[in-house]
N, C-alpha and C. Protein backbone atom coordinates (compact mmCIF):
# COMPACT_ATOMS: atom_id res chain seq x y z
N UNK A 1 100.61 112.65 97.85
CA UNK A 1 99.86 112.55 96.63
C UNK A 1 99.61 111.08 96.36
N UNK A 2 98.70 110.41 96.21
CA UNK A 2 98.44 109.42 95.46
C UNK A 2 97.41 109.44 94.45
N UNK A 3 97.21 108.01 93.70
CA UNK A 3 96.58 107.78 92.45
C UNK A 3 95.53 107.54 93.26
N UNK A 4 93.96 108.10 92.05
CA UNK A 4 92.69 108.01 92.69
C UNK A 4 91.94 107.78 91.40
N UNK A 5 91.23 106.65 91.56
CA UNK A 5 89.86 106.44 90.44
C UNK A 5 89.92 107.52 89.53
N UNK A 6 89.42 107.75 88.71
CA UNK A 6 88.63 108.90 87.52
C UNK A 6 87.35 108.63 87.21
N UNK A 7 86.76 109.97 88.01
CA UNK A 7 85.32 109.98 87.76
C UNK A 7 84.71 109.74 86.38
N UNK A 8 83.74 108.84 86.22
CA UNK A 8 83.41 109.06 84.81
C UNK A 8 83.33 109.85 83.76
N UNK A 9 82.71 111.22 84.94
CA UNK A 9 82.12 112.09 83.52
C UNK A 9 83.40 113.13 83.15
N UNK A 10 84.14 112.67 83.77
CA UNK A 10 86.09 113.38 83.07
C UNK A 10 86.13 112.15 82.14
N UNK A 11 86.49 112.57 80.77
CA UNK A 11 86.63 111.45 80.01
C UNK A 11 85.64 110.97 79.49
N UNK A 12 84.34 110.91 79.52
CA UNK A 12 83.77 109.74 79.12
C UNK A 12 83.78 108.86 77.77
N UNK A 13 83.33 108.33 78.19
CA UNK A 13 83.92 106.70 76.91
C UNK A 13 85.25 106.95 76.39
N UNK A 14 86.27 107.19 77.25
CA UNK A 14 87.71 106.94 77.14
C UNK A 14 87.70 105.31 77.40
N UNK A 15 88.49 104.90 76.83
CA UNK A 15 89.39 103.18 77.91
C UNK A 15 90.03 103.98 79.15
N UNK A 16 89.82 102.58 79.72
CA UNK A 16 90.46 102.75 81.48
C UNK A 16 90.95 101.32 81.13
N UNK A 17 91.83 101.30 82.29
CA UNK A 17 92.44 99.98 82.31
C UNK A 17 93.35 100.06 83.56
N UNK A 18 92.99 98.67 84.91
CA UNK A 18 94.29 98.89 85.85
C UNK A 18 95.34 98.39 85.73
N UNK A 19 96.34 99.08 86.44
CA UNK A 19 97.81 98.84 86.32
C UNK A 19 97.92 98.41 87.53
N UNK A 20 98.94 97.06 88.04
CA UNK A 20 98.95 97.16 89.17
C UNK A 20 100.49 97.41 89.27
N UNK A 21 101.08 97.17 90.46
CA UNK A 21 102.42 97.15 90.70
C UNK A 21 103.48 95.95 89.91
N UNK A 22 104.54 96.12 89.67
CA UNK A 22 105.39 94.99 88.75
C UNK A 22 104.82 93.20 89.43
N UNK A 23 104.65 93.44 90.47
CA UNK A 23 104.51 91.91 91.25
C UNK A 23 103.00 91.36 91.26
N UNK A 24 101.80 92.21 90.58
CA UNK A 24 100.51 92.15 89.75
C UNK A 24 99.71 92.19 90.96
N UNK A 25 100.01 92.35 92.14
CA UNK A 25 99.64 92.34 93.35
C UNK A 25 98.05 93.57 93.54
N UNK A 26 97.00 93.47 93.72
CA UNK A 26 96.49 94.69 93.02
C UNK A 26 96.35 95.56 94.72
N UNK A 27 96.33 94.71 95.62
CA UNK A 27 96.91 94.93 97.23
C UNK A 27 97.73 95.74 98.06
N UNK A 28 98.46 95.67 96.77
CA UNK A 28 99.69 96.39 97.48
C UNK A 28 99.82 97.54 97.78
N UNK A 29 99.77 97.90 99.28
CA UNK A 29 100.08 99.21 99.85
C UNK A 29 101.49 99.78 99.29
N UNK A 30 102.12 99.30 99.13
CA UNK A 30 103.75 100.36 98.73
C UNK A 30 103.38 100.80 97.28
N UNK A 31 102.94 100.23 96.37
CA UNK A 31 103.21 100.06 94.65
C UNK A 31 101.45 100.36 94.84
N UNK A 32 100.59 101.58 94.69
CA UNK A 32 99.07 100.92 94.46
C UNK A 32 98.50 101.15 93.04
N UNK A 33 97.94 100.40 92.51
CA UNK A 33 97.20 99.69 91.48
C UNK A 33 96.87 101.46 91.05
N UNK A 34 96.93 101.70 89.60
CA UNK A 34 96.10 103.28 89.25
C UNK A 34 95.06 102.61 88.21
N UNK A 35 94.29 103.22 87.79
CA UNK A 35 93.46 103.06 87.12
C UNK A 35 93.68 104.36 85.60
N UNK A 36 94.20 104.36 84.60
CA UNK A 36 94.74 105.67 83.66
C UNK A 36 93.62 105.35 82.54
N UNK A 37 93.29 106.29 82.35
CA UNK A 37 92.63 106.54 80.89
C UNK A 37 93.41 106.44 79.83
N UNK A 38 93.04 105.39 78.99
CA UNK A 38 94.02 105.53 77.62
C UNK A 38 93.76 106.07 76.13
N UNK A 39 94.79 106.61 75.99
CA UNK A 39 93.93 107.70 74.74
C UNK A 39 95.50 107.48 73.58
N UNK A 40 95.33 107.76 72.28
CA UNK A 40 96.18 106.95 71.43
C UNK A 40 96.32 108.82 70.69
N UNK A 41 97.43 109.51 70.91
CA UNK A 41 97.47 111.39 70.98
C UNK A 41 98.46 111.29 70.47
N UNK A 42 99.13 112.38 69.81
CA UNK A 42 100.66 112.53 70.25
C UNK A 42 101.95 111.85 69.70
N UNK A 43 101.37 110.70 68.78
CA UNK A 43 102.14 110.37 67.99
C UNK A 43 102.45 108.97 69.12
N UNK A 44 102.00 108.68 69.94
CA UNK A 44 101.48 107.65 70.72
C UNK A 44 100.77 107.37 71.73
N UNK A 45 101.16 106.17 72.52
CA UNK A 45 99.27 106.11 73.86
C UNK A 45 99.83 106.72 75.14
N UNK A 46 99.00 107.12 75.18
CA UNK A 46 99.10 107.90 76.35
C UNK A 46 98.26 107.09 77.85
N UNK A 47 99.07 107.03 78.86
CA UNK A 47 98.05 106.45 80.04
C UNK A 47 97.96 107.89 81.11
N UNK A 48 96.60 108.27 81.38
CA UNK A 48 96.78 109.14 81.83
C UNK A 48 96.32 108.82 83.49
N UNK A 49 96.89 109.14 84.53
CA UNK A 49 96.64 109.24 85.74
C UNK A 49 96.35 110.36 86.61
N UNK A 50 95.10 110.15 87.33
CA UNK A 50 94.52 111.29 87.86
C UNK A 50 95.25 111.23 89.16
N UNK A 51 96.16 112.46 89.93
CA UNK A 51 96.59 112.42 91.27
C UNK A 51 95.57 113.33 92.76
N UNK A 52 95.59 113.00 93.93
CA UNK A 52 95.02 113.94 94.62
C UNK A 52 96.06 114.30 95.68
N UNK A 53 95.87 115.37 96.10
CA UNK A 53 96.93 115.78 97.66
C UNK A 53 96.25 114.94 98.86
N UNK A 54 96.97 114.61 99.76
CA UNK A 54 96.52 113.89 100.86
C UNK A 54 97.27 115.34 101.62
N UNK A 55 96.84 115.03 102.72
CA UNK A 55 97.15 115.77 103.77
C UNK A 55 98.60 116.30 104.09
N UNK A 56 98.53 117.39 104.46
CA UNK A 56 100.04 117.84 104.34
C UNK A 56 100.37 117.80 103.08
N UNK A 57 100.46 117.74 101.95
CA UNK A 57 100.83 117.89 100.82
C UNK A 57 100.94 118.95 99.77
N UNK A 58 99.87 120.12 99.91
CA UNK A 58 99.88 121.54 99.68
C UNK A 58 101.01 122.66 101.12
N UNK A 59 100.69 122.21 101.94
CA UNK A 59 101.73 122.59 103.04
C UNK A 59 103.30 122.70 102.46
N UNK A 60 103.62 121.40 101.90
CA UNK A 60 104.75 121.21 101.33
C UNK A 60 105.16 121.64 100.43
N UNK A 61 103.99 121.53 99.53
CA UNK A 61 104.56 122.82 98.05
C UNK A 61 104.41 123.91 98.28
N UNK A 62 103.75 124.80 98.93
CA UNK A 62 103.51 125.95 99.26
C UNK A 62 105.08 126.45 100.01
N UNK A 63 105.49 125.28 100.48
CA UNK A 63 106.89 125.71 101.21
C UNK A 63 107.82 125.50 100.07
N UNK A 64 107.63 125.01 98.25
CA UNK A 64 108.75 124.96 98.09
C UNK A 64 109.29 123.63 98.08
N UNK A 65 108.45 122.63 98.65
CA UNK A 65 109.22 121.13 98.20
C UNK A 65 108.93 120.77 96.46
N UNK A 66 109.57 120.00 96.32
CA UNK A 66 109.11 119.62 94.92
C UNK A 66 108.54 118.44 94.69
N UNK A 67 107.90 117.64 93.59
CA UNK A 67 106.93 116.89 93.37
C UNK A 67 108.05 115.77 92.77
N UNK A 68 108.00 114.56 93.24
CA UNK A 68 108.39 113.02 93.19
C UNK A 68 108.06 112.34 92.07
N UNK A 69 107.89 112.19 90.61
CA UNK A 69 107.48 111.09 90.04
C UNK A 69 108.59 110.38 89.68
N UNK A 70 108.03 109.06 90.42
CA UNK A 70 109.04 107.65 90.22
C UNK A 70 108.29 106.73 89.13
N UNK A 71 109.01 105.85 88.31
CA UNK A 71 108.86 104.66 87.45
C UNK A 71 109.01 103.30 87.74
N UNK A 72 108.72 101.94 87.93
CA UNK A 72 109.12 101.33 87.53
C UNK A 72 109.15 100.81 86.71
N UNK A 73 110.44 100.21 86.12
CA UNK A 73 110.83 99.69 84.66
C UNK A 73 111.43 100.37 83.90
N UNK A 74 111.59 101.58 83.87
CA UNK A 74 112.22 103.02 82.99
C UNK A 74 111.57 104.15 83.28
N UNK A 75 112.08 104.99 82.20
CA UNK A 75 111.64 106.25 82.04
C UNK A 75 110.84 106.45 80.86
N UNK A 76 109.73 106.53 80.55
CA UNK A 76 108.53 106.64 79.76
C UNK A 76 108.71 108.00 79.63
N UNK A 77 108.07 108.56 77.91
CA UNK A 77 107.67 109.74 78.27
C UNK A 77 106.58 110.31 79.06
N UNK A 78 106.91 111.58 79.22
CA UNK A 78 105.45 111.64 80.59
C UNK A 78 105.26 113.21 80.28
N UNK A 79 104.12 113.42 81.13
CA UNK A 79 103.56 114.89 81.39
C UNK A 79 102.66 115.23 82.31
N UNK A 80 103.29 116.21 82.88
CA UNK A 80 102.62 116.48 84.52
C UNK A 80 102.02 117.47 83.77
N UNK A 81 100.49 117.64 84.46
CA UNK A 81 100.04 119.02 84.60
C UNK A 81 98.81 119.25 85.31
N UNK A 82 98.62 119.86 85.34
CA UNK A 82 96.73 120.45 86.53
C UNK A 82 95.92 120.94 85.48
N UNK A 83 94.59 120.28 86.38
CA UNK A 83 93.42 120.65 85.69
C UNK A 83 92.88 120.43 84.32
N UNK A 84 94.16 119.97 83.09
CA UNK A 84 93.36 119.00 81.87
C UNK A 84 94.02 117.96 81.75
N UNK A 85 93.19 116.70 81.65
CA UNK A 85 93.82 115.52 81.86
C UNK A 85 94.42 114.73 79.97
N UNK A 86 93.94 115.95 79.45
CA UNK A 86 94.55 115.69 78.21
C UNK A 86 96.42 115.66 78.11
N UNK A 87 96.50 114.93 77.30
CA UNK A 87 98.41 114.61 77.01
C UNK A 87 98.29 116.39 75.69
């Protein structure tokens, strides 16, 4: 799974804004740069990130692996889900 652009017309005239990795590197293959829509919901802001499957990656859930989200810096609140990119 990695982070992928957000098409415009999901969202439109939301803020976007990139994030890169802690070391501001926007390069960096290990840590890569997302691009999240920011929306102010919920009793706070929300950055939202669009994910896609790369290859082999439905293979794996279909078997039953489970899904990875890592942080750096802490634990933020968060929310996984498919198909609305609303918080």
């Amino acid at each position: 799974m990695r982070p992928t652009p957000i098409p415009d017309e999901i969202a439109p005239g939301t803020r976007r804004v990139v994030v890169a990795a802690p070391n501001g590197d926007l390069t960096d293959d290990n840590i890569r740069p997302v691009e999240p829509l920011v929306t102010e919901e919920a009793g706070g802001r929300w950055y939202t990130v669009m994910l896609v499957l790369e290859p082999g990656d439905l293979d794996l859930l279909e078997a039953g692996q489970p899904i990875w989200l890592s942080f750096a810096a802490g634990v933020p609140v968060f929310q996984v889900s498919t198909g609305n990119p609303n918080p």
